[in-house]
Protein backbone atom coordinates (compact mmCIF):
# COMPACT_ATOMS: atom_id res chain seq x y z
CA UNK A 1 13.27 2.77 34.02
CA UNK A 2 10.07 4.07 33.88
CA UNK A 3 8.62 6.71 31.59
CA UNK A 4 7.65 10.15 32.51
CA UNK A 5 3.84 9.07 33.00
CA UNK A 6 5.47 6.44 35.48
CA UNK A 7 4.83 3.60 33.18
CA UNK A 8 7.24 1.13 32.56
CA UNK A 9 7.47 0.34 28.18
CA UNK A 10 5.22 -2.88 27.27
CA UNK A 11 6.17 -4.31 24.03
CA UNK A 12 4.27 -7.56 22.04
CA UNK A 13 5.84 -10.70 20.49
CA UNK A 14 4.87 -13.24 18.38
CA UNK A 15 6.85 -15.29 20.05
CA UNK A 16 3.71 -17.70 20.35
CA UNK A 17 2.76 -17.83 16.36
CA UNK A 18 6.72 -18.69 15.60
CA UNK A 19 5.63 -22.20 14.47
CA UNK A 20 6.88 -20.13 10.83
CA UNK A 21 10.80 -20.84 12.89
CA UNK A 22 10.52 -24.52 10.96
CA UNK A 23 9.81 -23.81 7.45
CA UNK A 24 11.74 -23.32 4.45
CA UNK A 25 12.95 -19.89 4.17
CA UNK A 26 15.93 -18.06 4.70
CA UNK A 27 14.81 -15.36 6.55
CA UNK A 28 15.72 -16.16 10.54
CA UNK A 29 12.37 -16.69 12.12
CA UNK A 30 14.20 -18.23 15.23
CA UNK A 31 15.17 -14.43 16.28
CA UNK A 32 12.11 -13.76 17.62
CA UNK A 33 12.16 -16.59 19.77
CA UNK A 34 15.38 -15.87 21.12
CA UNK A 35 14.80 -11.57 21.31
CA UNK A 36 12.26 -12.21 24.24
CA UNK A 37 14.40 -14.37 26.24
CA UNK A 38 17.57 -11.95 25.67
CA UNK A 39 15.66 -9.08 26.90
CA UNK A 40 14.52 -11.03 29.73
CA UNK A 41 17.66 -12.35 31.06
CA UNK A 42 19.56 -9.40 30.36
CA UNK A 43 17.06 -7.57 32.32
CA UNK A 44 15.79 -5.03 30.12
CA UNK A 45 12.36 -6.25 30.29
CA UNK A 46 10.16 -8.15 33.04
CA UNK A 47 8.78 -11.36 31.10
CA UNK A 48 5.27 -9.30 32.03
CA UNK A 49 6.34 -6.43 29.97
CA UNK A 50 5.90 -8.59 26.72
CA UNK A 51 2.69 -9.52 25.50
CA UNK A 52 2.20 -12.62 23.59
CA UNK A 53 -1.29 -12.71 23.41
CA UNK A 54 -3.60 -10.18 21.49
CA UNK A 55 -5.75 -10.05 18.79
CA UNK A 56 -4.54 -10.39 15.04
CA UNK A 57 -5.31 -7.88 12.57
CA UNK A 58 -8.88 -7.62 11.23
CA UNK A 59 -8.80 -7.84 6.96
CA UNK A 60 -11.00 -4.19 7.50
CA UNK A 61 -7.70 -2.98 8.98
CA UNK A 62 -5.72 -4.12 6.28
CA UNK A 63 -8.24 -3.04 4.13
CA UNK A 64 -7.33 0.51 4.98
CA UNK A 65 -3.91 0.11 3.47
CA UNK A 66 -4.07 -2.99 1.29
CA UNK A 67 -6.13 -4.45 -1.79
CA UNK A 68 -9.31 -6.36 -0.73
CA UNK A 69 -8.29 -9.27 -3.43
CA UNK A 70 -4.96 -9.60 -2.73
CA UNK A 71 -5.75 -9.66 0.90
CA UNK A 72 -8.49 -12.50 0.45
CA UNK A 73 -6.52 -14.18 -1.86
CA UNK A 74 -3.12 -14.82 0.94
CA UNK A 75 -5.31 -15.73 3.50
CA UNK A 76 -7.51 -17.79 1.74
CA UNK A 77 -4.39 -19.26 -0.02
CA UNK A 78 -5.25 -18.79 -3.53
CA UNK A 79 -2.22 -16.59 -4.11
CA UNK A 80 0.10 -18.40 -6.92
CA UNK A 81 3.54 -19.73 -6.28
CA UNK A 82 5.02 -16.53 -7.83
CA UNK A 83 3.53 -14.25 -5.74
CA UNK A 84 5.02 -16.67 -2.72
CA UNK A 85 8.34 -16.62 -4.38
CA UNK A 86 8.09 -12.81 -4.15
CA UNK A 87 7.81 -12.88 -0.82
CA UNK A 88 10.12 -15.40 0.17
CA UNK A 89 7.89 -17.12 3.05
CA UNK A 90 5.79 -20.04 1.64
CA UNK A 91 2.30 -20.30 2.39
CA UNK A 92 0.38 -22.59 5.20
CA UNK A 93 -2.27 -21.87 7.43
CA UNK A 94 -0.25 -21.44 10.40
CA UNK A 95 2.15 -18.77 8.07
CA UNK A 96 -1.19 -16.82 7.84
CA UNK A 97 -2.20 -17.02 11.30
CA UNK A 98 1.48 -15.63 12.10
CA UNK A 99 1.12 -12.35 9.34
CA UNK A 100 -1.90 -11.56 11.01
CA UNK A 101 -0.56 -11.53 14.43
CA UNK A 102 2.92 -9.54 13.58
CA UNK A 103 0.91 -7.00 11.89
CA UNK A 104 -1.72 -7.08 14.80
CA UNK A 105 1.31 -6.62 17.23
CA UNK A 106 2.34 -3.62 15.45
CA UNK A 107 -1.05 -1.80 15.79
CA UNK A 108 -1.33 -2.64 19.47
CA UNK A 109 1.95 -1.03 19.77
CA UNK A 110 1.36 1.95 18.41
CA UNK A 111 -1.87 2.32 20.20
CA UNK A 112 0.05 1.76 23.06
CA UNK A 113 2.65 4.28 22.34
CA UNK A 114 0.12 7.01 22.52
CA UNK A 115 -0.48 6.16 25.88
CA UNK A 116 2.93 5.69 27.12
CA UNK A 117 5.10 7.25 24.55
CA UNK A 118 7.13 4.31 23.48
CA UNK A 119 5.87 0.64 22.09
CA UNK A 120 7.29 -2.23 19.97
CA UNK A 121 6.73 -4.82 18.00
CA UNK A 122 9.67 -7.48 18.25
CA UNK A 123 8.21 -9.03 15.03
CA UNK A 124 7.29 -5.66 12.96
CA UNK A 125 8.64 -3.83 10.05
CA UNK A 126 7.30 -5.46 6.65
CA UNK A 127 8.10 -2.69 4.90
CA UNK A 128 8.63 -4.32 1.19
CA UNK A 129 4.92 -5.00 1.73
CA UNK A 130 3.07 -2.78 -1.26
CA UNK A 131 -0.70 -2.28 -1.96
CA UNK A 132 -1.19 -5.52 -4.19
CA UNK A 133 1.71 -7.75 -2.94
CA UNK A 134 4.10 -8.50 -1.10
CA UNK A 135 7.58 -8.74 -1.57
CA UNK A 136 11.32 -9.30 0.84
CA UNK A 137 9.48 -11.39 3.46
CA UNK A 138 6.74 -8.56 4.07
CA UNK A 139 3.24 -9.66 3.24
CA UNK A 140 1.26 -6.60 4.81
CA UNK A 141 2.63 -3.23 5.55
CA UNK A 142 2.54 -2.99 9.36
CA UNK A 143 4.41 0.26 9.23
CA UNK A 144 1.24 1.40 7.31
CA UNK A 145 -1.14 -0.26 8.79
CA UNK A 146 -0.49 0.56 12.57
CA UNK A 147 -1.15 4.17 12.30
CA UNK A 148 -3.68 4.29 9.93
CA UNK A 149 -5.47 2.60 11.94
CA UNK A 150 -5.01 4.98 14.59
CA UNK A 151 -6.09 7.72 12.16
CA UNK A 152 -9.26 6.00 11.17
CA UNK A 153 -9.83 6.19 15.21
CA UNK A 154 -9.28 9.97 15.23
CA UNK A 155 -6.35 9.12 17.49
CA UNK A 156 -3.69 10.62 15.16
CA UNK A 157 -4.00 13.05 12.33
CA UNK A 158 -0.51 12.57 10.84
CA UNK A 159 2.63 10.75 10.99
CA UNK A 160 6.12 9.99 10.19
CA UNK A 161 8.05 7.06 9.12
CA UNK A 162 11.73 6.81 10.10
CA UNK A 163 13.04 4.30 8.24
CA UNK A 164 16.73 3.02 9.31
CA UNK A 165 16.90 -0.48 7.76
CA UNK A 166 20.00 -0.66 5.36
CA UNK A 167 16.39 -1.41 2.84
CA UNK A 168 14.51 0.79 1.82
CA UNK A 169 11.14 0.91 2.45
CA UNK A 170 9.65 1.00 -0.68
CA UNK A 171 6.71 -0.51 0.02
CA UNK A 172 5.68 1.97 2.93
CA UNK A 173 7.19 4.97 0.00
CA UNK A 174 5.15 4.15 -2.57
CA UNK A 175 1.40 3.51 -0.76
CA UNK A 176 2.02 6.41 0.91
CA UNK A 177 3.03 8.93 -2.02
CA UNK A 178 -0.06 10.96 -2.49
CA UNK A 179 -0.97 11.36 1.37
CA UNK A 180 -0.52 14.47 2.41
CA UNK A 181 -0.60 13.30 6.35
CA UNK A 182 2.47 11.03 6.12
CA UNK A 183 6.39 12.26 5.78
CA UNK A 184 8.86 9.43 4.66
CA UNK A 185 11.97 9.47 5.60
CA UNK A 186 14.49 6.43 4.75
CA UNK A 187 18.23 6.09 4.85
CA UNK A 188 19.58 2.91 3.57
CA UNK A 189 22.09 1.66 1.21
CA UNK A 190 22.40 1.62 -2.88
CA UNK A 191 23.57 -1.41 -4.14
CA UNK A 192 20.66 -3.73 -1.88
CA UNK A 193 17.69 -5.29 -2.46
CA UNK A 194 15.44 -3.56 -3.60
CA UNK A 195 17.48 -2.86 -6.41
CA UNK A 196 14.15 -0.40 -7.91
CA UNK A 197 13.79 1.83 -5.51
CA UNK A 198 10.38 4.25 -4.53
CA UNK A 199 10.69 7.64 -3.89
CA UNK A 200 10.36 8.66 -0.24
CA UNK A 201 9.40 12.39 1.12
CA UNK A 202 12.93 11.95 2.16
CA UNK A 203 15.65 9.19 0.52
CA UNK A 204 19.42 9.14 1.99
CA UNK A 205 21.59 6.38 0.46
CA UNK A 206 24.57 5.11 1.52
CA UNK A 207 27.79 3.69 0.27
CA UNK A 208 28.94 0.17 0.76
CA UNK A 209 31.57 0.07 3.77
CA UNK A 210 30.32 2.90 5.29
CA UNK A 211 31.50 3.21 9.37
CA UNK A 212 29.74 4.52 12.19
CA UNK A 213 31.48 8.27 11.99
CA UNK A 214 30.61 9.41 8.59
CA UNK A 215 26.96 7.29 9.55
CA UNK A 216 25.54 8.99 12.27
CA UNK A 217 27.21 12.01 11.24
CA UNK A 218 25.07 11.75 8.01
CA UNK A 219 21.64 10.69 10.37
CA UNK A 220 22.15 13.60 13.01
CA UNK A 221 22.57 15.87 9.95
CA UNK A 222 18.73 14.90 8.60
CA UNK A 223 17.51 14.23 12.06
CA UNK A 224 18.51 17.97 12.97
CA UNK A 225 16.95 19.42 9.42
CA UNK A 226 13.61 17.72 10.38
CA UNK A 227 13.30 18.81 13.79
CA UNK A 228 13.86 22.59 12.11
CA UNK A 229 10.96 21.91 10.19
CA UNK A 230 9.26 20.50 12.95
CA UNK A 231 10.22 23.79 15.17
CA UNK A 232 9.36 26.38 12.87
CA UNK A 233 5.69 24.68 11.90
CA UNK A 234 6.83 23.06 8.50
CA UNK A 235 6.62 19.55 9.61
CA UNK A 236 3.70 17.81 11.82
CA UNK A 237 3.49 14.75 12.92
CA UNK A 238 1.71 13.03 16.12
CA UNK A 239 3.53 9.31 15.54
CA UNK A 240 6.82 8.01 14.98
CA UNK A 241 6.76 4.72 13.42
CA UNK A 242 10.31 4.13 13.44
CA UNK A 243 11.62 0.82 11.42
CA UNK A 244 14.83 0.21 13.28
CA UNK A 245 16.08 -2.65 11.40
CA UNK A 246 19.79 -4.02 12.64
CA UNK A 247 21.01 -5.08 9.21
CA UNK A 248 23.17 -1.73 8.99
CA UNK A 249 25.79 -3.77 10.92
CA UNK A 250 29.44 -5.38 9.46
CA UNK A 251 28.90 -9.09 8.84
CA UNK A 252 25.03 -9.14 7.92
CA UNK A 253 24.24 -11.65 5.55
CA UNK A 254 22.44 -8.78 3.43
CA UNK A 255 24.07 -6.12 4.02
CA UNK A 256 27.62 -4.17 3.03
CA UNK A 257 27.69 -1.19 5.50
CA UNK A 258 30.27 -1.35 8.33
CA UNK A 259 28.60 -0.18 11.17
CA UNK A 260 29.39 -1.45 14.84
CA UNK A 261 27.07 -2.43 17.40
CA UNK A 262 27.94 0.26 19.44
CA UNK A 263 27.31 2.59 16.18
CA UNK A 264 23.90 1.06 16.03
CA UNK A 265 23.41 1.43 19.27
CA UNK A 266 24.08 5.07 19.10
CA UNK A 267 21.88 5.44 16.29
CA UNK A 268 18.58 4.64 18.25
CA UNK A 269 19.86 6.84 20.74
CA UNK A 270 19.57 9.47 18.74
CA UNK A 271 15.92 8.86 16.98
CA UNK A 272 14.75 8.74 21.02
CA UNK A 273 16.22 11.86 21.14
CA UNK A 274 14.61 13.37 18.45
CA UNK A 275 11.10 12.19 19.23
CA UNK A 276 12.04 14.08 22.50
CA UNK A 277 13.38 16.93 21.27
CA UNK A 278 9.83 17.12 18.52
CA UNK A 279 8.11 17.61 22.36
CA UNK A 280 7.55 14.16 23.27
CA UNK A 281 6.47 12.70 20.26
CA UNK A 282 5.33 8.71 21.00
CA UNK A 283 7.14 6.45 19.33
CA UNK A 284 6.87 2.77 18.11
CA UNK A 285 9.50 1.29 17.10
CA UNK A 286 8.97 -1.96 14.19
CA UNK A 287 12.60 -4.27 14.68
CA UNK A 288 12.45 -4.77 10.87
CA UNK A 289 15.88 -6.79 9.62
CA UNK A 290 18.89 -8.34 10.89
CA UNK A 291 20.10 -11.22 9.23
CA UNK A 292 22.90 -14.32 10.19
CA UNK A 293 24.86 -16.30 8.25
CA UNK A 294 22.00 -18.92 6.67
CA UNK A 295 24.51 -21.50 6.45
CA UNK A 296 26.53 -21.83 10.26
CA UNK A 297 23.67 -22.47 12.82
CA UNK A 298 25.83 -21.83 15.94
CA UNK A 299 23.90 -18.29 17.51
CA UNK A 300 27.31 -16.92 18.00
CA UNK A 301 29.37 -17.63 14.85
CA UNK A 302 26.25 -16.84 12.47
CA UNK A 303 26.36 -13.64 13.91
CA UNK A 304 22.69 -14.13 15.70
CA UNK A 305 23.43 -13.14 18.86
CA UNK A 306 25.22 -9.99 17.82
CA UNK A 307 21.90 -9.36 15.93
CA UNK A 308 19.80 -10.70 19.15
CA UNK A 309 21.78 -7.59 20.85
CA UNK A 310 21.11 -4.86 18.95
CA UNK A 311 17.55 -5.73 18.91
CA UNK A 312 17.78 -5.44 22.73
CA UNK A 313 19.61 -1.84 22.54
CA UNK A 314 16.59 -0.64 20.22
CA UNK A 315 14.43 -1.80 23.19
CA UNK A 316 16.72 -0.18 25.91
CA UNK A 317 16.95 2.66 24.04
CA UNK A 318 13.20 2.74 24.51
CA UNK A 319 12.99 2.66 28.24
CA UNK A 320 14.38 6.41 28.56
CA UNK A 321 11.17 7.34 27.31
């Protein structure tokens, strides 16, 4: 499906940069080598509707958002073994070359958005990334970083983050407290990582076992509240960044909500709806978490593919825009 400009929705990959898929960490690189393929086969995207080849991230970009040293000092690979640990991805030239690609996706995509009022980023949504470190496998802020970008262009004035991963985004809370131009809003559980949490413009948290009723009863409930604001001039916003991590589903390795696929599903239904309902509102959407069973390394049993999926119904989701 096309969008209303008659523009079919282009999202990027770093499917190419994935060499990350073979080190040691336990965060499930190998998804976004399979989410391309899935969306593919399953027809929701033309193989020519994902770009795997763009330009990385400049360090003045990041500089916008992030600390000059701490920037210099991960890509030059100074950075000490805590910091790494913090992170949870360890450190090689290629690992670098990768960070500045996913966050370079994300800015392409919400450049892109503008134009055709949806984007993605299959690899985005780093949003543990703070101003001097990084932290949960986010080393810069993309979610950041992507529209401020567009700001410093005098392509956006303001913008909004709609953060759905069962984690908060702290990191995108806290660099963001004392700018008037950016709304927060994140709904994720208590008893997660990270167990400190930042305050957002707007915080939700959930209870453990939580099921898709009492969820997106709880989401339309905000969603509806904002667009008020929105409506009667309280609220203004020319971006959604929206982190649409899948982690909110039963069985994630990280998570303890109970939502189902279709529940998730129905979820990024309804933030589409809402940037519609805001008057067409572009949207880019960061994939952010969704994590299998570390230990089985069948797609299916881990829970991967289930994962793979709701990835894919973010993206379809997308396509009514």
């Amino acid at each position: 499906m096309c969008n209303q400009l008659g523009r079919k929705l282009t999202v990027f990959s770093t499917a190419a940069f994935e060499s990350l898929s073979r080190i040691d960490s336990k965060f499930p690189f190998n998804k976004y080598l399979l989410l391309p393929e899935h969306l593919v086969a399953n027809g929701i995207l033309k193989s020519e509707q994902i770009i795997t080849q763009y330009e990385p991230v400049t360090r003045e970009q990041l500089e916008l958002v992030h600390c000059p040293h701490y920037i210099s000092r991960y890509i030059d690979g100074t950075i000490d073994e805590k910091e790494l640990r913090r992170i949870g991805v360890k450190w090689t030239p290629e690992a670098v070359r990768r960070a500045l690609h996913a966050i370079g996706a994300s800015c392409h995509a919400a450049k892109l958005s503008l134009q055709d009022g949806a984007s993605a980023s299959l690899a985005g949504g780093q949003h543990h990334a703070h101003y001097d470190f990084g932290s949960g496998y986010s080393i810069f802020n993309d979610v950041v970083v992507a529209p401020e970008v567009l700001k410093k262009q005098n392509l956006i004035k303001s913008w909004i983050s709609i953060d759905l991963d069962i984690h908060q985004g702290d990191g995108t809370a806290t660099i963001t407290r004392n700018w008037p131009h950016v709304f927060t809003f994140s709904m994720h559980a208590q008893k997660v990582f990270p167990l400190r949490k930042s305050t957002s413009s707007l915080d939700v948290t959930l209870h453990s076992g939580m099921q898709d009723q009492e969820y997106l009863s709880l989401l339309d409930h905000h969603l509806n509240n904002l667009h008020y604001r929105v409506k009667n001039g309280q609220l203004l916003f020319d971006l959604i960044m929206y982190q649409s991590g899948v982690d909110i589903m039963a069985g994630d390795d990280l998570g303890c909500l109970e939502i189902s696929l279709e529940g998730c599903k129905k979820r990024d239904e309804m933030v589409v709806e809402f940037s519609k309902r805001c008057g067409g509102v572009p949207i880019c959407s960061t994939l952010g978490g969704g994590y299998p069973n570390p230990k089985i390394h069948d797609v299916k049993k881990s829970g991967l593919e289930r994962i793979i999926q709701a990835h894919g119904n973010t993206i379809q989701a997308l396509k009514s825009i």
